[in-house]
PDB file of N, CA and C in Angstrom:
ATOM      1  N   UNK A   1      64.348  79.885-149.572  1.00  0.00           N
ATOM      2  CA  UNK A   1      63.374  79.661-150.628  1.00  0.00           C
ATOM      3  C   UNK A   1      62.717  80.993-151.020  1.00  0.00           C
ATOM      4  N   UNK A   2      62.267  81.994-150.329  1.00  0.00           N
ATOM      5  CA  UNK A   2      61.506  83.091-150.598  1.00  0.00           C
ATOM      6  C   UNK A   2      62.232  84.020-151.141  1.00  0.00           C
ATOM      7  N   UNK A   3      63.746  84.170-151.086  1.00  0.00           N
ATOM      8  CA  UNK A   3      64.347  84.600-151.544  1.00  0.00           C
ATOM      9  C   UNK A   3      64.576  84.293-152.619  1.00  0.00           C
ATOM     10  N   UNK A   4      65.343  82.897-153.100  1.00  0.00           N
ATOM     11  CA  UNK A   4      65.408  82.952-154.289  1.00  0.00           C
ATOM     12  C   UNK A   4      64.055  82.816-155.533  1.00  0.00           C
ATOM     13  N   UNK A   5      62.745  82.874-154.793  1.00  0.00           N
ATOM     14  CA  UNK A   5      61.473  83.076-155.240  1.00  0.00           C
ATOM     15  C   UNK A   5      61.630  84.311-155.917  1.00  0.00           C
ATOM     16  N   UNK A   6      61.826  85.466-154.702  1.00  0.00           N
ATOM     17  CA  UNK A   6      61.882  86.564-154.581  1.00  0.00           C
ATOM     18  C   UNK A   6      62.804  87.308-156.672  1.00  0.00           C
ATOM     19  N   UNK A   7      63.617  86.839-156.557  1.00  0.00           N
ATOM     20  CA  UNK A   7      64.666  86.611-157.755  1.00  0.00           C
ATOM     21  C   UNK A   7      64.543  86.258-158.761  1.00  0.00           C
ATOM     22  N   UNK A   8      63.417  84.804-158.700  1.00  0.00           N
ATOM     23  CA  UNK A   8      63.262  84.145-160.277  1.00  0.00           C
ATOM     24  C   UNK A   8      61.761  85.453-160.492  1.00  0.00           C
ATOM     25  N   UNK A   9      61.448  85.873-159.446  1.00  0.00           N
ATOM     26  CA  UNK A   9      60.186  86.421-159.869  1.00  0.00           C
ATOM     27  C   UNK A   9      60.618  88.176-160.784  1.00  0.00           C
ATOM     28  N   UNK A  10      61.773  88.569-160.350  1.00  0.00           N
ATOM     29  CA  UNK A  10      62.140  89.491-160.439  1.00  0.00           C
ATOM     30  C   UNK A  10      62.944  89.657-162.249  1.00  0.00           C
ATOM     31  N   UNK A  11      63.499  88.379-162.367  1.00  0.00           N
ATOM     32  CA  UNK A  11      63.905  88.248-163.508  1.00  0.00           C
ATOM     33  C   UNK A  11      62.995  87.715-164.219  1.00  0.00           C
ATOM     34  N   UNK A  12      61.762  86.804-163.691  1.00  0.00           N
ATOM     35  CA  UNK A  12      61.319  86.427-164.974  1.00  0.00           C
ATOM     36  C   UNK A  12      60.236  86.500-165.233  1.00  0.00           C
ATOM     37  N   UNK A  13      59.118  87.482-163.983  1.00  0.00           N
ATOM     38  CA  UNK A  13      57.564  87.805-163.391  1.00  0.00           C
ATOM     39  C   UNK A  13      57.039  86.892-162.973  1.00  0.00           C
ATOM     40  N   UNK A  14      56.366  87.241-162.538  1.00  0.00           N
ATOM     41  CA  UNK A  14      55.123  86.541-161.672  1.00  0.00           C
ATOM     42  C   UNK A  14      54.521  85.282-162.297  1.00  0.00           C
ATOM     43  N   UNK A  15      54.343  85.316-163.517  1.00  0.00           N
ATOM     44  CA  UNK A  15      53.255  84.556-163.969  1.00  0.00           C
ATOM     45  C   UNK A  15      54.036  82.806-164.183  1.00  0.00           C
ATOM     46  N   UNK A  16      55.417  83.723-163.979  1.00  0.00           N
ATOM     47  CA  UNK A  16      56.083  81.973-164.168  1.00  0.00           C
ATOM     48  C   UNK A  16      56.236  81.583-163.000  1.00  0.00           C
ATOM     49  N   UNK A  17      56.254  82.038-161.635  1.00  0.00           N
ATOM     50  CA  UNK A  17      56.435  82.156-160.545  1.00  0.00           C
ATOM     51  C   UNK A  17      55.670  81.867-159.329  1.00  0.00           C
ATOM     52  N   UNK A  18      54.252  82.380-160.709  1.00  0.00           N
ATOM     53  CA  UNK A  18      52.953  82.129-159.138  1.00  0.00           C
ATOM     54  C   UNK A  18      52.657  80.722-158.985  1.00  0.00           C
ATOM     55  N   UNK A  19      52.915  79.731-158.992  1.00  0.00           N
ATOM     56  CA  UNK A  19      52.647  78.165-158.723  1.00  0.00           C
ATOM     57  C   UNK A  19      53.570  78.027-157.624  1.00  0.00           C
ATOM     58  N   UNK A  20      54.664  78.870-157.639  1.00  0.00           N
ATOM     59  CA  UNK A  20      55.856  78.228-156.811  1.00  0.00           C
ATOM     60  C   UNK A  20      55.599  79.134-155.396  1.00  0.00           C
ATOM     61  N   UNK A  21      54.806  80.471-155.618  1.00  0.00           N
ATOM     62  CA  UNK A  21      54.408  81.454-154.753  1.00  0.00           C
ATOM     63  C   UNK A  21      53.105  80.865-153.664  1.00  0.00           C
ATOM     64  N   UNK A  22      52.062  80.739-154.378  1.00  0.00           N
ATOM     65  CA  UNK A  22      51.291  79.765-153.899  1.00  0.00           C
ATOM     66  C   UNK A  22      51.153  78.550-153.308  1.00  0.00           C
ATOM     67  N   UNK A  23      52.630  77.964-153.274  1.00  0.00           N
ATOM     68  CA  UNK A  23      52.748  76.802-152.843  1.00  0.00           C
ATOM     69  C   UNK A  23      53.869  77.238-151.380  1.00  0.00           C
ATOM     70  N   UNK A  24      54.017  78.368-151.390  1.00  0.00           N
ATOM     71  CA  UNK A  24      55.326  79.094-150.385  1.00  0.00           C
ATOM     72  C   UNK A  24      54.500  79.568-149.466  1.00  0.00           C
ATOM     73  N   UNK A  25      53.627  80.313-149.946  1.00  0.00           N
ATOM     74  CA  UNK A  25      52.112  81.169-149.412  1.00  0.00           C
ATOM     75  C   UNK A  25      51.637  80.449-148.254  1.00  0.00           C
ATOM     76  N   UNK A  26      51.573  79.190-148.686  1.00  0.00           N
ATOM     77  CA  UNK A  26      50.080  77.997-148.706  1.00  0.00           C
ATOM     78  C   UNK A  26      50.814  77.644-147.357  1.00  0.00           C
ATOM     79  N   UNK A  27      52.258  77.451-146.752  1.00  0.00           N
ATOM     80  CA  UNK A  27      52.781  76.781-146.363  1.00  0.00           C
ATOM     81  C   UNK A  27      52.690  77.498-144.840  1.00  0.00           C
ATOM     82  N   UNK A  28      53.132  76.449-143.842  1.00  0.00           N
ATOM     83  CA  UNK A  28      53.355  77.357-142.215  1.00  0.00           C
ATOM     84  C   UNK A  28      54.723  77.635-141.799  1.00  0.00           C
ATOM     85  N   UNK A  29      54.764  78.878-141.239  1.00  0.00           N
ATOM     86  CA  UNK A  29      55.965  79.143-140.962  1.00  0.00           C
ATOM     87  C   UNK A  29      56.811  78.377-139.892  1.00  0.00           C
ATOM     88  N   UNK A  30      58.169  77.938-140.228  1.00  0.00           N
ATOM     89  CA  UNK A  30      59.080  76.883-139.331  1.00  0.00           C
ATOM     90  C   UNK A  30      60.015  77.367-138.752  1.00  0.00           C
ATOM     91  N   UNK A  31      59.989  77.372-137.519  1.00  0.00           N
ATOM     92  CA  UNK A  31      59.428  77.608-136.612  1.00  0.00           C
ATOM     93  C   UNK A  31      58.564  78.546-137.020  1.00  0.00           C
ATOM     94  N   UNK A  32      57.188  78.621-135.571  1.00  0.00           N
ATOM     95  CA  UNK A  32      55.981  79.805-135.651  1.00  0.00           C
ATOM     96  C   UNK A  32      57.327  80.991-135.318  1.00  0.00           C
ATOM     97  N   UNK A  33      57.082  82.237-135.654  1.00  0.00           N
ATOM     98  CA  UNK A  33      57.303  83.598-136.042  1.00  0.00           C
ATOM     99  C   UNK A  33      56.280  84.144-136.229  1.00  0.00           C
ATOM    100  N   UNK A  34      55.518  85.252-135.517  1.00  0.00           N
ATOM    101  CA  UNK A  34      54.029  85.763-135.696  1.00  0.00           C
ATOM    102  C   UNK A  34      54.973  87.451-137.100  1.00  0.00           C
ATOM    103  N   UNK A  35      55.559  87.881-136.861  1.00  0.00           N
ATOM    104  CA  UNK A  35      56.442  88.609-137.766  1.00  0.00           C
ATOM    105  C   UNK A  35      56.544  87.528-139.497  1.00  0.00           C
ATOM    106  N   UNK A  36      57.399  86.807-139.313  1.00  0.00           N
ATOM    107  CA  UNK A  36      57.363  86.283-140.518  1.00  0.00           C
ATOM    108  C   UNK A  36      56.024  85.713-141.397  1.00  0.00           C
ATOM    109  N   UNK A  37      54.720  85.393-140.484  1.00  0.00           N
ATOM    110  CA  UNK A  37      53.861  84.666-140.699  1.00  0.00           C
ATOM    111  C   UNK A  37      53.158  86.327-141.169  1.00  0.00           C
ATOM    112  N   UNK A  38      53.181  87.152-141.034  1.00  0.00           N
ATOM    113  CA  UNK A  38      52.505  87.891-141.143  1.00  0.00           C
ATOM    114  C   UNK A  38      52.883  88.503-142.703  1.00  0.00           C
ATOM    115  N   UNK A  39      54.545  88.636-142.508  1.00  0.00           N
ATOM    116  CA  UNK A  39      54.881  89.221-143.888  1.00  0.00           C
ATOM    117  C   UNK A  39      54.926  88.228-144.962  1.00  0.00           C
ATOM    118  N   UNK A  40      54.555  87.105-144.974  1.00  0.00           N
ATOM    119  CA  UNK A  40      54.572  86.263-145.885  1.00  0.00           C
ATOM    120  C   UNK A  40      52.351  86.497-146.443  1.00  0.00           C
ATOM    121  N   UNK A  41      51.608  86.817-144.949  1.00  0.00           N
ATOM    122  CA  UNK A  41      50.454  86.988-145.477  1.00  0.00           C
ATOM    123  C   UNK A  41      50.528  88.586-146.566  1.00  0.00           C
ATOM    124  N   UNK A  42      51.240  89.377-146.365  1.00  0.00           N
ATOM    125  CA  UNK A  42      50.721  90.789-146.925  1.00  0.00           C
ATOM    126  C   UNK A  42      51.317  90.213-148.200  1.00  0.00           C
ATOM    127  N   UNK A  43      52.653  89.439-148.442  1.00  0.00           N
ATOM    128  CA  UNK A  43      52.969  88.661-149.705  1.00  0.00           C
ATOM    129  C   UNK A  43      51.735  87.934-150.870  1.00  0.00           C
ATOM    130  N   UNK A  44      50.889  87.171-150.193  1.00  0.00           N
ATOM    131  CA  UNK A  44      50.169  86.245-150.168  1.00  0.00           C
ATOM    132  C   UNK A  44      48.795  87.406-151.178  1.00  0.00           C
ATOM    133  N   UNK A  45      48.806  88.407-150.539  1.00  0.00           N
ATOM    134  CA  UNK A  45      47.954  89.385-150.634  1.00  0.00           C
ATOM    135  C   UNK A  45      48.466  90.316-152.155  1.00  0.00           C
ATOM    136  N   UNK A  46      49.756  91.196-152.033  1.00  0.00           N
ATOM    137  CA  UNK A  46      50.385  91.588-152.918  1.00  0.00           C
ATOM    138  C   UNK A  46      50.461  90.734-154.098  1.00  0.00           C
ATOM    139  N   UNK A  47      51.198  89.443-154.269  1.00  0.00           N
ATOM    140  CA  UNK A  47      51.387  88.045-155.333  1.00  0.00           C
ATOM    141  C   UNK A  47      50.166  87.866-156.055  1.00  0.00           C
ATOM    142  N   UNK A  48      49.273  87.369-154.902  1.00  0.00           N
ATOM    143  CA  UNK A  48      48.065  86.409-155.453  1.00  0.00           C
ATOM    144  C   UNK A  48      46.830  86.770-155.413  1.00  0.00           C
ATOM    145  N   UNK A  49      46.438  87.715-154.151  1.00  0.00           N
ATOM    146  CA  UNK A  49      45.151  88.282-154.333  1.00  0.00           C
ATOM    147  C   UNK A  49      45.027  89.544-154.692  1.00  0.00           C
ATOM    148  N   UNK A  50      44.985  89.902-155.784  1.00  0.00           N
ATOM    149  CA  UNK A  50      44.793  91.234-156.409  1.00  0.00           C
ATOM    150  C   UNK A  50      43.621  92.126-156.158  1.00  0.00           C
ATOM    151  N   UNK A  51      42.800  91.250-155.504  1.00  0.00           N
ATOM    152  CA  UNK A  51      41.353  91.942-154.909  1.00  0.00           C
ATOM    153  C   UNK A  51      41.105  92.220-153.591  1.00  0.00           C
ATOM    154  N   UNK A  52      42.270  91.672-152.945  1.00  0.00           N
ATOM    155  CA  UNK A  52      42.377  91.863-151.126  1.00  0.00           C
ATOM    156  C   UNK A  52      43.133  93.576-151.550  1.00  0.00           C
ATOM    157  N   UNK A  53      42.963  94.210-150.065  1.00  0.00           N
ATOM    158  CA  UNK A  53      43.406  95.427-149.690  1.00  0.00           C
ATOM    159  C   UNK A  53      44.878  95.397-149.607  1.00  0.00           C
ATOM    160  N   UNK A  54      46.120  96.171-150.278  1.00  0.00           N
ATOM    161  CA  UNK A  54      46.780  96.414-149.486  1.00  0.00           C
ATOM    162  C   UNK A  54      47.205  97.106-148.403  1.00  0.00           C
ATOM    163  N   UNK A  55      46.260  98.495-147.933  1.00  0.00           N
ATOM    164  CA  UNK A  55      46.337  98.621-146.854  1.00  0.00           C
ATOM    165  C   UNK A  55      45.960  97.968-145.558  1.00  0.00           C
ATOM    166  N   UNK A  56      45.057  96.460-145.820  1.00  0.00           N
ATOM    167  CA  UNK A  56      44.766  96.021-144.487  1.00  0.00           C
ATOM    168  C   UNK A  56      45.851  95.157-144.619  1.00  0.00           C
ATOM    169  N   UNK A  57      46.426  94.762-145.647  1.00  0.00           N
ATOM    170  CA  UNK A  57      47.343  93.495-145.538  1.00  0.00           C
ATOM    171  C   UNK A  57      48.828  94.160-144.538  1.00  0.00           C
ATOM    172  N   UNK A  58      48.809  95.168-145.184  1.00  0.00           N
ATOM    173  CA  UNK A  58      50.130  96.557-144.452  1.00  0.00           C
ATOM    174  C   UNK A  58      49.377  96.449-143.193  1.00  0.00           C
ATOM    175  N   UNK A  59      48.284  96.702-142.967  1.00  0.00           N
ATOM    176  CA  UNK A  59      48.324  96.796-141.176  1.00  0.00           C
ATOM    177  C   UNK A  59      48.425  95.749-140.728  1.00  0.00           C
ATOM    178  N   UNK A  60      48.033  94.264-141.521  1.00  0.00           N
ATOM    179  CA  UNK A  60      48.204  93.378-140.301  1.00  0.00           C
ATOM    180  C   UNK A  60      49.694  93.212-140.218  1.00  0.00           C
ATOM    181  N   UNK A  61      50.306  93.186-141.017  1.00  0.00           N
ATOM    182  CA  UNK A  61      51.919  92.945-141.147  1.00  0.00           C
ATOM    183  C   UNK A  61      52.483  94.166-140.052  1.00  0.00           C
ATOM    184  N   UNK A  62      51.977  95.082-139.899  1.00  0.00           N
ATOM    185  CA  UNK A  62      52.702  95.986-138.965  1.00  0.00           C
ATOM    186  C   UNK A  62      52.311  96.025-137.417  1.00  0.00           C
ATOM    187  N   UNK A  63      50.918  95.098-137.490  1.00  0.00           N
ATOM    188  CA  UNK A  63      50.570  94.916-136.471  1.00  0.00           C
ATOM    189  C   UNK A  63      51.052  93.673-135.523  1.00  0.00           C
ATOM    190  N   UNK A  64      51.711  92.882-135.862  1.00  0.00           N
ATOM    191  CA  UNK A  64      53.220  92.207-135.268  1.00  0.00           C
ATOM    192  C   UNK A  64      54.387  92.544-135.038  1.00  0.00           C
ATOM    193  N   UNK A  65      53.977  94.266-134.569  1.00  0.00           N
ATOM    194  CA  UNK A  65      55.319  94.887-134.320  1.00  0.00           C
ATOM    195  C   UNK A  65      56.583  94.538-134.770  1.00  0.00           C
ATOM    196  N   UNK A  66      57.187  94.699-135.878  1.00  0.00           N
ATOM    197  CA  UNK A  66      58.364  94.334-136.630  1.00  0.00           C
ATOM    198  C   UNK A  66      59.554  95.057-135.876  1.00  0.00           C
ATOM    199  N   UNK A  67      60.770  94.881-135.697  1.00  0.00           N
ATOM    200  CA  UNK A  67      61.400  95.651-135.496  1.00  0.00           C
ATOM    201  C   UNK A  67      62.141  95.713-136.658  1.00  0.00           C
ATOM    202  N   UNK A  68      63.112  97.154-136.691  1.00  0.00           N
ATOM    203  CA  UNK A  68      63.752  97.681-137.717  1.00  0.00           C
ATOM    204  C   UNK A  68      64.294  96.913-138.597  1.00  0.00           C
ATOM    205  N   UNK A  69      65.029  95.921-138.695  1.00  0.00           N
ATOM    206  CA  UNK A  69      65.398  94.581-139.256  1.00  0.00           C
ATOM    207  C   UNK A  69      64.275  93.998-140.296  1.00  0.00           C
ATOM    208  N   UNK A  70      63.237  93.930-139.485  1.00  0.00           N
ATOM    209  CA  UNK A  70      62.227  92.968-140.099  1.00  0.00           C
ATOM    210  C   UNK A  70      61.306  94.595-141.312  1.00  0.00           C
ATOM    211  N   UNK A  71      61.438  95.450-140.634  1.00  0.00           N
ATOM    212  CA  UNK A  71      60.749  96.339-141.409  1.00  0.00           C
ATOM    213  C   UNK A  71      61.782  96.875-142.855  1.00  0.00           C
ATOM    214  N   UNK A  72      63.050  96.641-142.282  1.00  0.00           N
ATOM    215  CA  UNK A  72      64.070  96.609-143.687  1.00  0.00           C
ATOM    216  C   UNK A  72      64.241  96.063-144.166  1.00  0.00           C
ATOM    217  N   UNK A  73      63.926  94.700-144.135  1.00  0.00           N
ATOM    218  CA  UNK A  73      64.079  93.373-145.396  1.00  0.00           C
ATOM    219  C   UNK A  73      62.587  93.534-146.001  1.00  0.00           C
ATOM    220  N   UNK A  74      61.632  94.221-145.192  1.00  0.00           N
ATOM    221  CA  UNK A  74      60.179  94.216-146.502  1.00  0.00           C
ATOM    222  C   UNK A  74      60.098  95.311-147.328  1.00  0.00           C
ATOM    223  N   UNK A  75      60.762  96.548-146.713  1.00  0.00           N
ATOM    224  CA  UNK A  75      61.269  97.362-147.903  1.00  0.00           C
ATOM    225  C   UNK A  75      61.939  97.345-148.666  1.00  0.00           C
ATOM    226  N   UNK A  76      63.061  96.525-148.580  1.00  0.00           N
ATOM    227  CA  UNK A  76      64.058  95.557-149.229  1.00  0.00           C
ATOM    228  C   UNK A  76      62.733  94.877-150.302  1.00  0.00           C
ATOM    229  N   UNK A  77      62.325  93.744-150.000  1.00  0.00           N
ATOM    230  CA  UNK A  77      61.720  93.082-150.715  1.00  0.00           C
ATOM    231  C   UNK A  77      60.816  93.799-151.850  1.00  0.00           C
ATOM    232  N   UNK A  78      60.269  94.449-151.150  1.00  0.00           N
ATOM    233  CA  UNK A  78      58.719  95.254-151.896  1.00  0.00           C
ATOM    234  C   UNK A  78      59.467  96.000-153.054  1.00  0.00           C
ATOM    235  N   UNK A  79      60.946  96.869-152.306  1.00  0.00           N
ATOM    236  CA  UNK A  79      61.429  97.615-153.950  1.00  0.00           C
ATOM    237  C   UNK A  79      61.604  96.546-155.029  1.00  0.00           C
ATOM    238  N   UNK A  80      62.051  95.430-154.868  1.00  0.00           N
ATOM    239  CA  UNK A  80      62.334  94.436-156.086  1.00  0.00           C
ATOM    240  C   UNK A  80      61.062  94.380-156.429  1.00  0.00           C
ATOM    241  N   UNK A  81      59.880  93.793-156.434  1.00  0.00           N
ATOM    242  CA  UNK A  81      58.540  93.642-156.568  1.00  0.00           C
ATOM    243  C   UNK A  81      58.590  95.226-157.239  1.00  0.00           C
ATOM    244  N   UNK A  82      58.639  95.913-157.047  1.00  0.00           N
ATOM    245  CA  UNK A  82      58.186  96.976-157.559  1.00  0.00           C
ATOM    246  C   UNK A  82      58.760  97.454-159.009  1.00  0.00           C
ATOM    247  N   UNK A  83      60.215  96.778-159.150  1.00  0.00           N
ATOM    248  CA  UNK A  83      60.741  96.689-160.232  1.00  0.00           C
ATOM    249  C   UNK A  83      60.621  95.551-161.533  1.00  0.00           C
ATOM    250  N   UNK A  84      58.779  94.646-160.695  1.00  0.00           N
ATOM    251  CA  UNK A  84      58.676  93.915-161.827  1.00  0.00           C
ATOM    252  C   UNK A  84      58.032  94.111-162.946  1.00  0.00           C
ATOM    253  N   UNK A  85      56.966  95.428-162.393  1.00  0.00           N
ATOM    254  CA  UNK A  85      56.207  96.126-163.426  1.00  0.00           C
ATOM    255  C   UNK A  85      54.857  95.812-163.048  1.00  0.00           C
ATOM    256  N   UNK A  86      53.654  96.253-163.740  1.00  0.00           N
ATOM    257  CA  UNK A  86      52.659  95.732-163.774  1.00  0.00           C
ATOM    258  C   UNK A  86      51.641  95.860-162.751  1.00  0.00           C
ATOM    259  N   UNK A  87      50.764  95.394-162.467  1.00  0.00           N
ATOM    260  CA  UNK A  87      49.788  95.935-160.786  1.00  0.00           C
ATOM    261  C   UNK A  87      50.849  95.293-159.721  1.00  0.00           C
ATOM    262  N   UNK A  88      51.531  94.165-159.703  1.00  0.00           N
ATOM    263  CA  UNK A  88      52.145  94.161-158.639  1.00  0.00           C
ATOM    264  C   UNK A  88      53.501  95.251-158.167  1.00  0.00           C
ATOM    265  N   UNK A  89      53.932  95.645-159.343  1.00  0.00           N
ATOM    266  CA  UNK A  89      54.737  96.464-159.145  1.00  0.00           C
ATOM    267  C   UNK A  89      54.235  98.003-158.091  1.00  0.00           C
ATOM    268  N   UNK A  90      52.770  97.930-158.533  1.00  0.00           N
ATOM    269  CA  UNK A  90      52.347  99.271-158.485  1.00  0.00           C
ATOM    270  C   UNK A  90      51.343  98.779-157.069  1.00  0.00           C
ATOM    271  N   UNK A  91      50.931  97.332-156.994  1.00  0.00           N
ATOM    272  CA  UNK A  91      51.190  97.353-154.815  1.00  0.00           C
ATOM    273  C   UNK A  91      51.649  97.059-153.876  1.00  0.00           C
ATOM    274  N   UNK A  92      53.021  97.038-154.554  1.00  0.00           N
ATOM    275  CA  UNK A  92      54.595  97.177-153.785  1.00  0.00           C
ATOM    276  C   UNK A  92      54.640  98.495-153.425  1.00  0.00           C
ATOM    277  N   UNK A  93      54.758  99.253-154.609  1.00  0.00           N
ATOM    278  CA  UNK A  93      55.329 100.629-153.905  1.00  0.00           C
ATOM    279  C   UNK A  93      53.842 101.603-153.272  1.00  0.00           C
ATOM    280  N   UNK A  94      52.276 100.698-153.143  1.00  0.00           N
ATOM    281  CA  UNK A  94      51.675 101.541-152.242  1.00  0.00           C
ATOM    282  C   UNK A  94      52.047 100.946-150.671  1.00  0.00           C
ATOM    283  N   UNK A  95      52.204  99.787-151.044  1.00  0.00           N
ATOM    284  CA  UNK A  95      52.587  99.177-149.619  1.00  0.00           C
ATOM    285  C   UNK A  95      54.088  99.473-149.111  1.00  0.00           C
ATOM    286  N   UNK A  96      54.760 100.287-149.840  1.00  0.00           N
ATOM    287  CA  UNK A  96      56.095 100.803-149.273  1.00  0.00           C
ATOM    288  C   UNK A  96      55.545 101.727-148.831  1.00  0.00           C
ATOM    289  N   UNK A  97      55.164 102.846-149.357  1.00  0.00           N
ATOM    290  CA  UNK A  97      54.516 104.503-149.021  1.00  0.00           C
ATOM    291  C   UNK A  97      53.790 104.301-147.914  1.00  0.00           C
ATOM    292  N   UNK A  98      53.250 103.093-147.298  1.00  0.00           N
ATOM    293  CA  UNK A  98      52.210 102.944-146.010  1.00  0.00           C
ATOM    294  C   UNK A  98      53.043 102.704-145.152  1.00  0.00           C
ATOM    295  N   UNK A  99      53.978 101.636-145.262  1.00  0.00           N
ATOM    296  CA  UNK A  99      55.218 101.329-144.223  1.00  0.00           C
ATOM    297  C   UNK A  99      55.673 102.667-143.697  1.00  0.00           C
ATOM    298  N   UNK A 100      56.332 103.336-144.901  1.00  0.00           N
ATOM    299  CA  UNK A 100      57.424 104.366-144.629  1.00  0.00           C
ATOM    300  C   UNK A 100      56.491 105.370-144.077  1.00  0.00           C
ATOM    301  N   UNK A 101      55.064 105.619-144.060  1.00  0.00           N
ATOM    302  CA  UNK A 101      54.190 106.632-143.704  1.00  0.00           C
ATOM    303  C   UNK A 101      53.880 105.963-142.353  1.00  0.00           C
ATOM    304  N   UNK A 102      54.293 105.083-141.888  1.00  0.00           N
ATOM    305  CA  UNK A 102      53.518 104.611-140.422  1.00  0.00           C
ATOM    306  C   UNK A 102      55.243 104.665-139.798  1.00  0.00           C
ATOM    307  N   UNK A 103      56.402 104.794-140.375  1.00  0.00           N
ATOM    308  CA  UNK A 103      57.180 104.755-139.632  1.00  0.00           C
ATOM    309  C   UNK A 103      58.326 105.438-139.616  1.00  0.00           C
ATOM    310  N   UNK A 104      57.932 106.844-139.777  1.00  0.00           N
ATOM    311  CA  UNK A 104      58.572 108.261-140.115  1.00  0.00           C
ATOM    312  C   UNK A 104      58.812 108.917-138.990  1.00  0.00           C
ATOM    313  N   UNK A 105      59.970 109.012-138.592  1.00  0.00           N
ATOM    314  CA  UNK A 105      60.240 109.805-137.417  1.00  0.00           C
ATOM    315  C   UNK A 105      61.237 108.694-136.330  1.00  0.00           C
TER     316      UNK A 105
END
């Protein structure tokens, strides 16, 4: 589902998207995953709350220790987001620059 979220949002923005985002958001992760539950909150944050931080949303998401996998499908993700334009586009790629700045080396 988040994926092909991920897709209609990419082709067709956000604004047709955020009902279906919010309702993905809203939801608990199946099985618990403290990793997935987390990157779906910095989502939640990026998508819908335009007035939350993305750097605290980036720390809590990194603060469930991701491993490399999980930290490459949100850079994965965030570049599409970033190619939708607009403020979300533009806190995708601060929340890439924080990732890739906390995990250089």
């Amino acid at each position: 589902m988040f994926e092909k979220l991920m897709l209609d949002t990419v082709e067709g923005g956000l604004e047709v998207c955020a009902e279906q985002w919010s309702r993905l958001l809203a939801s608990p992760v199946s099985p618990p995953d403290e990793v997935a539950t987390r990157l779906l909150g910095l989502f939640r944050v990026l998508l819908l709350e335009p007035e939350s931080g993305v750097a605290e949303a980036t720390e809590e998401f990194l603060l469930a220790n991701p491993d490399h996998e999980d930290i490459t499908n949100a850079l994965a993700y965030l570049a599409e987001l970033a190619a939708v334009g607009g403020e979300v586009a533009d806190r995708a790629r601060q929340c890439r620059l924080l990732i890739g700045h906390c995990h250089v080396g």
